[in-house]
Protein backbone atom coordinates (compact mmCIF):
# COMPACT_ATOMS: atom_id res chain seq x y z
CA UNK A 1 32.86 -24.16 -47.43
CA UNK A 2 35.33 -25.01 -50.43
CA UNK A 3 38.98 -25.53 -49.15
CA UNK A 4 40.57 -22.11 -48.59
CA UNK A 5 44.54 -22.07 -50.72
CA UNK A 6 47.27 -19.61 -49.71
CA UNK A 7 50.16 -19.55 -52.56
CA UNK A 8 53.68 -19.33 -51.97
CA UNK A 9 55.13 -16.63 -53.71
CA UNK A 10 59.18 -15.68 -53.93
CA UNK A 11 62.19 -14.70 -56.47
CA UNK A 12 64.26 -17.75 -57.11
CA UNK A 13 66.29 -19.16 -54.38
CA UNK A 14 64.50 -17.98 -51.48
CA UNK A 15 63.77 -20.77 -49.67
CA UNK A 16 59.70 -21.05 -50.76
CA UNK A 17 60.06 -24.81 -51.93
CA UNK A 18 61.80 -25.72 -48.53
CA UNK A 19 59.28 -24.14 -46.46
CA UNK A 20 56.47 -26.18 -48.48
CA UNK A 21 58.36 -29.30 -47.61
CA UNK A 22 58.72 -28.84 -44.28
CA UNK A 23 55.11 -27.94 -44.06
CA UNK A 24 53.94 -31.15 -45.18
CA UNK A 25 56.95 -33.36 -43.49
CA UNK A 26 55.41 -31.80 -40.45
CA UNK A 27 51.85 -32.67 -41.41
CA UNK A 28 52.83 -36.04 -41.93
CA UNK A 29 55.40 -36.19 -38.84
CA UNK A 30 52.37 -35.11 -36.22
CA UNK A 31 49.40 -36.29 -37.61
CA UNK A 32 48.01 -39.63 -36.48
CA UNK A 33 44.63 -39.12 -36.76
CA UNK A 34 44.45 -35.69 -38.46
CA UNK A 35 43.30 -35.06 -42.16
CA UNK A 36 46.45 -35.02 -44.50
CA UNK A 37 46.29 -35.11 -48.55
CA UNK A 38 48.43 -33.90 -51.00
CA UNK A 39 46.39 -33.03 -54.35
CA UNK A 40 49.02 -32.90 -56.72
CA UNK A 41 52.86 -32.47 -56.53
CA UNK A 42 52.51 -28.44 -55.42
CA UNK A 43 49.22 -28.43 -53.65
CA UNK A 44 49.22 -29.99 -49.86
CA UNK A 45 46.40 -29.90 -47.11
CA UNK A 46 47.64 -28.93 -43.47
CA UNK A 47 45.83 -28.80 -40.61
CA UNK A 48 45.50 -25.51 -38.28
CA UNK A 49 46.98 -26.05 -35.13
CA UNK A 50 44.25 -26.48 -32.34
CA UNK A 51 45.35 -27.10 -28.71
CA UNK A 52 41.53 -27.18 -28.12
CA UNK A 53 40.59 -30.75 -29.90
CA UNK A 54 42.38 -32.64 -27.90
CA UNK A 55 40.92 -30.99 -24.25
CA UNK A 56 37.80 -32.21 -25.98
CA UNK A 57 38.33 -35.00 -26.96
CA UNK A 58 39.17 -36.31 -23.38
CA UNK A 59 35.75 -34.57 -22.11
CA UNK A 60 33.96 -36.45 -24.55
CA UNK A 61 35.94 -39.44 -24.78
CA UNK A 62 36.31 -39.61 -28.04
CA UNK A 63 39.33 -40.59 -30.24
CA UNK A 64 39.24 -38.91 -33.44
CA UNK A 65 40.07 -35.26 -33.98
CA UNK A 66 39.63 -33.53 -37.05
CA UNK A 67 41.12 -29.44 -37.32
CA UNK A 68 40.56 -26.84 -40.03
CA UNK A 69 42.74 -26.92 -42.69
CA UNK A 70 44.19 -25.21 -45.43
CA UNK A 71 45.44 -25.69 -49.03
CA UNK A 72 49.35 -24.44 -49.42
CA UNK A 73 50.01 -23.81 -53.12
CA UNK A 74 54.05 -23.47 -54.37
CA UNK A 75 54.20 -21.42 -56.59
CA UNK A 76 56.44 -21.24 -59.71
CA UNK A 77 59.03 -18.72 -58.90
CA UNK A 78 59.19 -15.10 -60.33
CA UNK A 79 61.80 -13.47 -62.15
CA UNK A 80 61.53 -9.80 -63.14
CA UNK A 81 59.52 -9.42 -66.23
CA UNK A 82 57.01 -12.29 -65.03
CA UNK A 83 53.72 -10.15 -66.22
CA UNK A 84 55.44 -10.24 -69.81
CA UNK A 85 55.92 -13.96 -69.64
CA UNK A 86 59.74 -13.95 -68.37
CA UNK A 87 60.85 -17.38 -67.00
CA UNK A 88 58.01 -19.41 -65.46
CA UNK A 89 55.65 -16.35 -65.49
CA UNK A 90 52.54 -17.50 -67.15
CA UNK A 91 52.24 -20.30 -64.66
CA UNK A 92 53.11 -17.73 -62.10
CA UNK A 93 50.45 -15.67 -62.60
CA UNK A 94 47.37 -18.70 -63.10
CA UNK A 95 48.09 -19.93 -60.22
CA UNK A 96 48.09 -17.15 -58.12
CA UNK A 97 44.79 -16.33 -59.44
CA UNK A 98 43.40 -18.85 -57.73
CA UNK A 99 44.61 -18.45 -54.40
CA UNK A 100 42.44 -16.85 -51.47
CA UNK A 101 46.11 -15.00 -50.44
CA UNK A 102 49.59 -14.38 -50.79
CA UNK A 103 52.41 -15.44 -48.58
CA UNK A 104 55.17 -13.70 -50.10
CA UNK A 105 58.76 -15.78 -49.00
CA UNK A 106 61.47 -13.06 -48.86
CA UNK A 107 65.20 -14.41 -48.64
CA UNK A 108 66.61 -12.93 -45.58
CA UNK A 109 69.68 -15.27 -44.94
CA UNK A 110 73.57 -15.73 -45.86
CA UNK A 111 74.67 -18.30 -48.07
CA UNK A 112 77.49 -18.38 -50.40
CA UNK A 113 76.00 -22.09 -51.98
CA UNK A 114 72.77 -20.63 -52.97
CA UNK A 115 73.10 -17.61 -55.32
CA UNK A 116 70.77 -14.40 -54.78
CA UNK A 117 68.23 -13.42 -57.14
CA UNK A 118 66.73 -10.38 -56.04
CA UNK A 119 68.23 -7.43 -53.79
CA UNK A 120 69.99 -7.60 -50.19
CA UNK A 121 67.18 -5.75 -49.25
CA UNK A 122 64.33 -7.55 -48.18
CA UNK A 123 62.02 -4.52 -48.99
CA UNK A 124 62.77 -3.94 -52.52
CA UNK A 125 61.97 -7.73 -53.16
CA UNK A 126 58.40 -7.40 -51.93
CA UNK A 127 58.43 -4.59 -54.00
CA UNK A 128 59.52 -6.11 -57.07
CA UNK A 129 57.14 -8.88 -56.62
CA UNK A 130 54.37 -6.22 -55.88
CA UNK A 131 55.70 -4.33 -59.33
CA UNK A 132 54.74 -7.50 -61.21
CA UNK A 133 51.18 -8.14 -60.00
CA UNK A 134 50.96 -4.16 -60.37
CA UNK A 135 51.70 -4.49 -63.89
CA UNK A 136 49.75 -7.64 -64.46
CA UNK A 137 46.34 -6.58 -63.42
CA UNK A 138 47.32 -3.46 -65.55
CA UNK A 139 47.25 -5.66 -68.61
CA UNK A 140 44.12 -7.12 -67.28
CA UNK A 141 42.12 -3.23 -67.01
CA UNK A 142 43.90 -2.55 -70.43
CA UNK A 143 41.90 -5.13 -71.96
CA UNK A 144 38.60 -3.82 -70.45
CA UNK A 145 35.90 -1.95 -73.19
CA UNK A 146 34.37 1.03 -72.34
CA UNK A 147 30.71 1.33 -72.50
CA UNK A 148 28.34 0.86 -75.39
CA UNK A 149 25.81 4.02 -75.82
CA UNK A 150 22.83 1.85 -74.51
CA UNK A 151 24.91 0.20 -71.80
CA UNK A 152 23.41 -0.90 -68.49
CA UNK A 153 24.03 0.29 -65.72
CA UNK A 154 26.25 -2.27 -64.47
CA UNK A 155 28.43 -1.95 -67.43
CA UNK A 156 28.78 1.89 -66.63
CA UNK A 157 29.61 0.96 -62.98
CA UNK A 158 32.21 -1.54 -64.17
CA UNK A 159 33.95 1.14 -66.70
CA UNK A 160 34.11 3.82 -63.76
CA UNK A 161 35.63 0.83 -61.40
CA UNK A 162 38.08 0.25 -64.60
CA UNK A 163 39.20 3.74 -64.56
CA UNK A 164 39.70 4.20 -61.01
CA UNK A 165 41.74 1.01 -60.72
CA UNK A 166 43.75 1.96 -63.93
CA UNK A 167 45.33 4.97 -61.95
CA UNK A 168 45.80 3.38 -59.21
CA UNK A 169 47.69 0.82 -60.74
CA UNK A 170 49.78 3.58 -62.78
CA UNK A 171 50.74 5.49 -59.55
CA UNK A 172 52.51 2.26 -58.38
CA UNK A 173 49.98 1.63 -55.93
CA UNK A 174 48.01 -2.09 -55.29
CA UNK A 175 44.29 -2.64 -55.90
CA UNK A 176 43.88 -3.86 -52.13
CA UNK A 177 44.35 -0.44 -50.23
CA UNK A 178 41.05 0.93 -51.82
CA UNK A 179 37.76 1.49 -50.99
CA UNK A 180 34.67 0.58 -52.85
CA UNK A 181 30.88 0.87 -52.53
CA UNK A 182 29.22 -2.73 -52.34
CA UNK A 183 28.05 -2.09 -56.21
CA UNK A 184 31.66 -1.10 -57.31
CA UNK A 185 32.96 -4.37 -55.38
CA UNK A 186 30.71 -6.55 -57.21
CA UNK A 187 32.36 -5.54 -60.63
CA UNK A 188 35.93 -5.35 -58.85
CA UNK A 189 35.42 -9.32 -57.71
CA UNK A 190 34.67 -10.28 -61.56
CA UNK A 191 38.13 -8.72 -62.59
CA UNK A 192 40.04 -11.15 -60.41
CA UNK A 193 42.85 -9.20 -59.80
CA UNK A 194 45.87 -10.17 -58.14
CA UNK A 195 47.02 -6.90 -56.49
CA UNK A 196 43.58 -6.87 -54.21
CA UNK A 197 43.99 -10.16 -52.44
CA UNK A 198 45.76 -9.92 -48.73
CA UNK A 199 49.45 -10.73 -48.29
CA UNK A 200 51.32 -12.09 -45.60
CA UNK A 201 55.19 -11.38 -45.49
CA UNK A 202 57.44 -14.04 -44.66
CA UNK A 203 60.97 -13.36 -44.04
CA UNK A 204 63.28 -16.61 -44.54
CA UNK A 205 65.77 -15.72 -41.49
CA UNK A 206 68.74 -17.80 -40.44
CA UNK A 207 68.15 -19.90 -37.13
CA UNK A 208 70.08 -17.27 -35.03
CA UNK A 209 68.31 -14.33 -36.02
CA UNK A 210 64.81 -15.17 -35.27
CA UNK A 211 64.67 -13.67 -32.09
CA UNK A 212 65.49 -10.14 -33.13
CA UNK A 213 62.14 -7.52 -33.64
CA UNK A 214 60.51 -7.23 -37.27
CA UNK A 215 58.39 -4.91 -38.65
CA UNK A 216 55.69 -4.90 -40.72
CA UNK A 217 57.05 -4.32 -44.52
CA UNK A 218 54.86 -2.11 -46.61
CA UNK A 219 52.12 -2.25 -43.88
CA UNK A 220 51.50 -6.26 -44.65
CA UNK A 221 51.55 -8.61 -41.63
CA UNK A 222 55.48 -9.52 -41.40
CA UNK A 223 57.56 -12.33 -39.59
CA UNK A 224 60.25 -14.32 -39.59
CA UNK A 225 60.70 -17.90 -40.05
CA UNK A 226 63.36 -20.36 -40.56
CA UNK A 227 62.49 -22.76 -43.68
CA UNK A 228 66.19 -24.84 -42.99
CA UNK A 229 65.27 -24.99 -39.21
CA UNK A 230 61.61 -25.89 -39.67
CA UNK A 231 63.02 -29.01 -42.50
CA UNK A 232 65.91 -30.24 -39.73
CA UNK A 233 62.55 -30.05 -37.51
CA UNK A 234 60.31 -32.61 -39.24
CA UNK A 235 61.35 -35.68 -38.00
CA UNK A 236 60.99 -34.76 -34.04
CA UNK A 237 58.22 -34.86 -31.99
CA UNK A 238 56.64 -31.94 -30.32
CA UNK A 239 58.60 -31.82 -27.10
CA UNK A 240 62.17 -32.17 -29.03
CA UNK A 241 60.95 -29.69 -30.93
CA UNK A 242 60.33 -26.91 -28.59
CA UNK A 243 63.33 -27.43 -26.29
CA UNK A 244 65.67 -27.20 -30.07
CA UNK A 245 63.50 -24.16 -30.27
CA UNK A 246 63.99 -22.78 -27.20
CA UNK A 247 67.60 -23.08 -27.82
CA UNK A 248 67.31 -20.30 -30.36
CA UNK A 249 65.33 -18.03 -27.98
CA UNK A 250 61.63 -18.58 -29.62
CA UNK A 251 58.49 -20.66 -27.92
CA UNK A 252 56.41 -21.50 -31.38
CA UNK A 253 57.27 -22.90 -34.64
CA UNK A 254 57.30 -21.06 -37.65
CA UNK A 255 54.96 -23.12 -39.31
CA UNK A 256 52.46 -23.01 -36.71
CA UNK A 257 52.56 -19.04 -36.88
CA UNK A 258 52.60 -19.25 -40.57
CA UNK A 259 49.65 -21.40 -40.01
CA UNK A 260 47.69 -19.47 -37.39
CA UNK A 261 48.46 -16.24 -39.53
CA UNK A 262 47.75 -17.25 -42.96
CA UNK A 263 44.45 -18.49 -41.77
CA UNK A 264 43.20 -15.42 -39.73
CA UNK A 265 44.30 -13.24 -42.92
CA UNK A 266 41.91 -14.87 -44.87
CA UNK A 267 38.94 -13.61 -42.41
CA UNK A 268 38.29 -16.97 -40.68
CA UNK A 269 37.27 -18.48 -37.34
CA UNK A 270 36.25 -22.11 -36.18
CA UNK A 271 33.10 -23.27 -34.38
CA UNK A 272 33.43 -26.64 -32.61
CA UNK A 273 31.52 -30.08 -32.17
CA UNK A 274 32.50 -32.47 -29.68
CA UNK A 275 30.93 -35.79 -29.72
CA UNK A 276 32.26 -39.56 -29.54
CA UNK A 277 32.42 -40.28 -32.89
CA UNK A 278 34.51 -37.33 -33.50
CA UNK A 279 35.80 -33.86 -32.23
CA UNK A 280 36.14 -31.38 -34.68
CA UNK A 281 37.05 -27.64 -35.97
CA UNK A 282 34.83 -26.24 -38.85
CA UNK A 283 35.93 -22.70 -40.58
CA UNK A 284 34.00 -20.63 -41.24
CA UNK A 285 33.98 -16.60 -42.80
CA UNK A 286 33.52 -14.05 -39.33
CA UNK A 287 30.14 -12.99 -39.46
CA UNK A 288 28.72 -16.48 -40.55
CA UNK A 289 25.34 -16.68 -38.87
CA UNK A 290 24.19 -20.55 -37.49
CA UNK A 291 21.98 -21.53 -40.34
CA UNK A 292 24.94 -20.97 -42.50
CA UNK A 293 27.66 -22.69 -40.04
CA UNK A 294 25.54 -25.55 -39.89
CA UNK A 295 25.13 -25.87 -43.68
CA UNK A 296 29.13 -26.61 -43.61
CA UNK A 297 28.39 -29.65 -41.71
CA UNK A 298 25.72 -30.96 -44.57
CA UNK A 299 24.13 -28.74 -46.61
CA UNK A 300 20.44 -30.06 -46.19
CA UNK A 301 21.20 -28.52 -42.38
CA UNK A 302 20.88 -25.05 -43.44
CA UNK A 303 17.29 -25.35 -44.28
CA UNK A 304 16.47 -27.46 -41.86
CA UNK A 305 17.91 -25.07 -38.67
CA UNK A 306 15.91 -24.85 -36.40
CA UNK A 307 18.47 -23.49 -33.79
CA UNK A 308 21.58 -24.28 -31.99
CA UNK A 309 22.95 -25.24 -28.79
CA UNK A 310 26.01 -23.67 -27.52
CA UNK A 311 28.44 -23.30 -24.86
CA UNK A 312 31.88 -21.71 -24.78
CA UNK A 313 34.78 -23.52 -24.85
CA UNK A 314 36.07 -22.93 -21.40
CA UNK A 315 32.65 -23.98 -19.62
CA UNK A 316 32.74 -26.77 -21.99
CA UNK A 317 36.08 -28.24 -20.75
CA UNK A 318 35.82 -27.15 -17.04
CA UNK A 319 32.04 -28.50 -16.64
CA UNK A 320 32.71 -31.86 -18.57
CA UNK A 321 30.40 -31.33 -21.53
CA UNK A 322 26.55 -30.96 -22.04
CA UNK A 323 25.27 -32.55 -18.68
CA UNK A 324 27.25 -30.64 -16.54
CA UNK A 325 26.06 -27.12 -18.72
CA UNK A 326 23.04 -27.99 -18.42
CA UNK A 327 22.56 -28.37 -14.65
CA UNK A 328 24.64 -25.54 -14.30
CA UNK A 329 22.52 -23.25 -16.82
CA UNK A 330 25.74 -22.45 -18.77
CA UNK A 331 23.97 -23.70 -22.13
CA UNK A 332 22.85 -20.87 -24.85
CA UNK A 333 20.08 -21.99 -27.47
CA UNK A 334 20.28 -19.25 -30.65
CA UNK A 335 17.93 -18.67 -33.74
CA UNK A 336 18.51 -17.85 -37.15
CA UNK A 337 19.99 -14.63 -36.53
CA UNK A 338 22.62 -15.77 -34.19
CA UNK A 339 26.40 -14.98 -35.42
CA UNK A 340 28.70 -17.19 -34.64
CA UNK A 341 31.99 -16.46 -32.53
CA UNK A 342 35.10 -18.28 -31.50
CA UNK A 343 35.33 -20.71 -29.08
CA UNK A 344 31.46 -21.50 -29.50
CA UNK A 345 30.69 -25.40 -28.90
CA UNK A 346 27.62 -26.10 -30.93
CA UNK A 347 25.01 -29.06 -31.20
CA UNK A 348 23.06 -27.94 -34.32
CA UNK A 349 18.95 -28.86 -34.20
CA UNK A 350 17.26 -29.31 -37.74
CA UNK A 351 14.38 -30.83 -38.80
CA UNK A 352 14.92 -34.49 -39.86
């Protein structure tokens, strides 16, 4: 599977940049033996935390661990009037394109040094971000041509998909809270709209109000975070950092719910190996059946399934790996229809 990206999106001066950093200073700060890149000077690989790997790493004895990551894109920031070109919005808009989803970053701090583009109100900013991916994909559907007489029927399909999107859009109203049949989606996917892809809220606190309750803006997952307190973060290990955290009330870092969040918004789970050479977390889309899992390990294993050997995680670690199942009859072996869940621990079999 193709690296999944998640852009960050914000007004000027929100913080967005910051939090990027201190994503990858804490990429770099942790990870030893963990898979850490950065493609180009806004594009960086992080890893998804896993407190699993390492339990199974010291059943199987092995010393290399290898998560799921993702691809964080910063984005160019947005100034009102983006979907006409305004500022940096050109760039703005390409690049969100190719993200898989949308972490909005929403200022939602005090500082007389760092002046305030958008609103006091941390609402009306998603909504004037929201406004210009409205009125974006509206230039995209304006640009769509009706059908020809002797049109196909996909071209029909697509025009009726057009003109139910087009007053959607003009209502004020995003692509994503719509329903389509599996024909209409087809056409809908080719548009490559911006309004239909998920978003994740992200509300750039100060360090003393992260304990207090959010709510979900607009219905999109929402949480706080502290993008200066994360940064001051990325030099310490893990224990100073949760006793600094714990001073402000909160058990997890930020980045690790950003993390965890961004990557269950974009409809994914992870299926384990565990062997010496290396322990490791593969995504994969829910609803991925095992021939297709074990084509993300190499693709000639797809065709070559023949079936799969699995245990969950917690007999895994509490039995001390395949022997142990085994004898104790804890071991599952699944065919081609098999869909893989969570927490499975899978030896794939294919014809060699």
């Amino acid at each position: 599977m193709s690296q999944l990206q998640a852009g960050l999106v914000g007004l000027p001066n929100v913080g967005k940049s910051t939090l990027f950093n201190a994503l990858l200073s804490k990429q770099i700060a942790d990870a030893a033996n963990y898979p850490f890149c950065t493609i180009d000077p806004n594009v960086g690989v992080v890893e998804v935390p896993d407190d699993r790997l390492p339990k199974l790493a010291e059943v199987v004895q092995s010393q290399k661990l290898v998560p799921a990551a993702i691809e964080f894109v910063d984005i160019a920031g947005l100034v009102k009037g983006a979907h006409k070109g305004e500022g940096l919005g050109n760039q703005f808009l390409a690049h969100i394109r190719e993200v898989d989803t949308i972490v909005m970053v929403i200022r939602d701090f005090e500082s007389e040094n760092i002046v305030r583009a958008g609103s006091v109100n941390p609402v009306d900013d998603v909504q004037t971000l929201l406004t210009e991916l409205q009125l974006a994909d509206l230039q995209t559907i304006e640009k769509q041509q009706p059908p020809r007489p002797n049109a196909e029927k996909e071209e029909k399909v697509r025009w009726d998909v057009t003109l139910k999107i087009k007053s959607q859009l003009e209502s004020g109203q995003c692509v994503d809270i719509m329903t389509f049949s599996d024909e209409q989606l087809q056409e809908v996917k080719s548009l490559n709209l911006l309004t239909i892809k998920p978003i994740i809220i992200v509300l750039n606190t100060d360090e003393n109000e992260l304990n207090k309750s959010v709510t979900d803006v607009l219905n999109y997952p929402t949480f706080r975070i502290s993008a200066k307190l994360e940064a001051d973060m990325a030099g310490l290990n893990r224990m100073e950092r949760l006793e600094l955290l714990q001073a402000y009330g909160i058990s997890e870092p930020g980045l690790d719910q950003l993390i965890k969040i961004t990557y269950a918004t974009l409809g994914l789970i992870t299926f384990l190996t565990a062997g010496e050479k290396e322990v490791r977390a593969w995504p994969i889309h829910k609803g991925t059946k095992a021939p297709q899992a074990a084509g993300t390990i190499h693709t000639d294993f797809e065709k070559a399934f023949i079936k799969a050997q699995i245990s969950n995680y917690d007999d895994f670690v509490n039995l001390g790996g395949w022997k142990n199942l085994k004898e104790t009859g804890k071991v599952r072996f699944e065919g081609k229809e098999y869909v893989m869940q969570e927490n499975d621990v899978v030896e794939f079999m294919v014809n060699t």
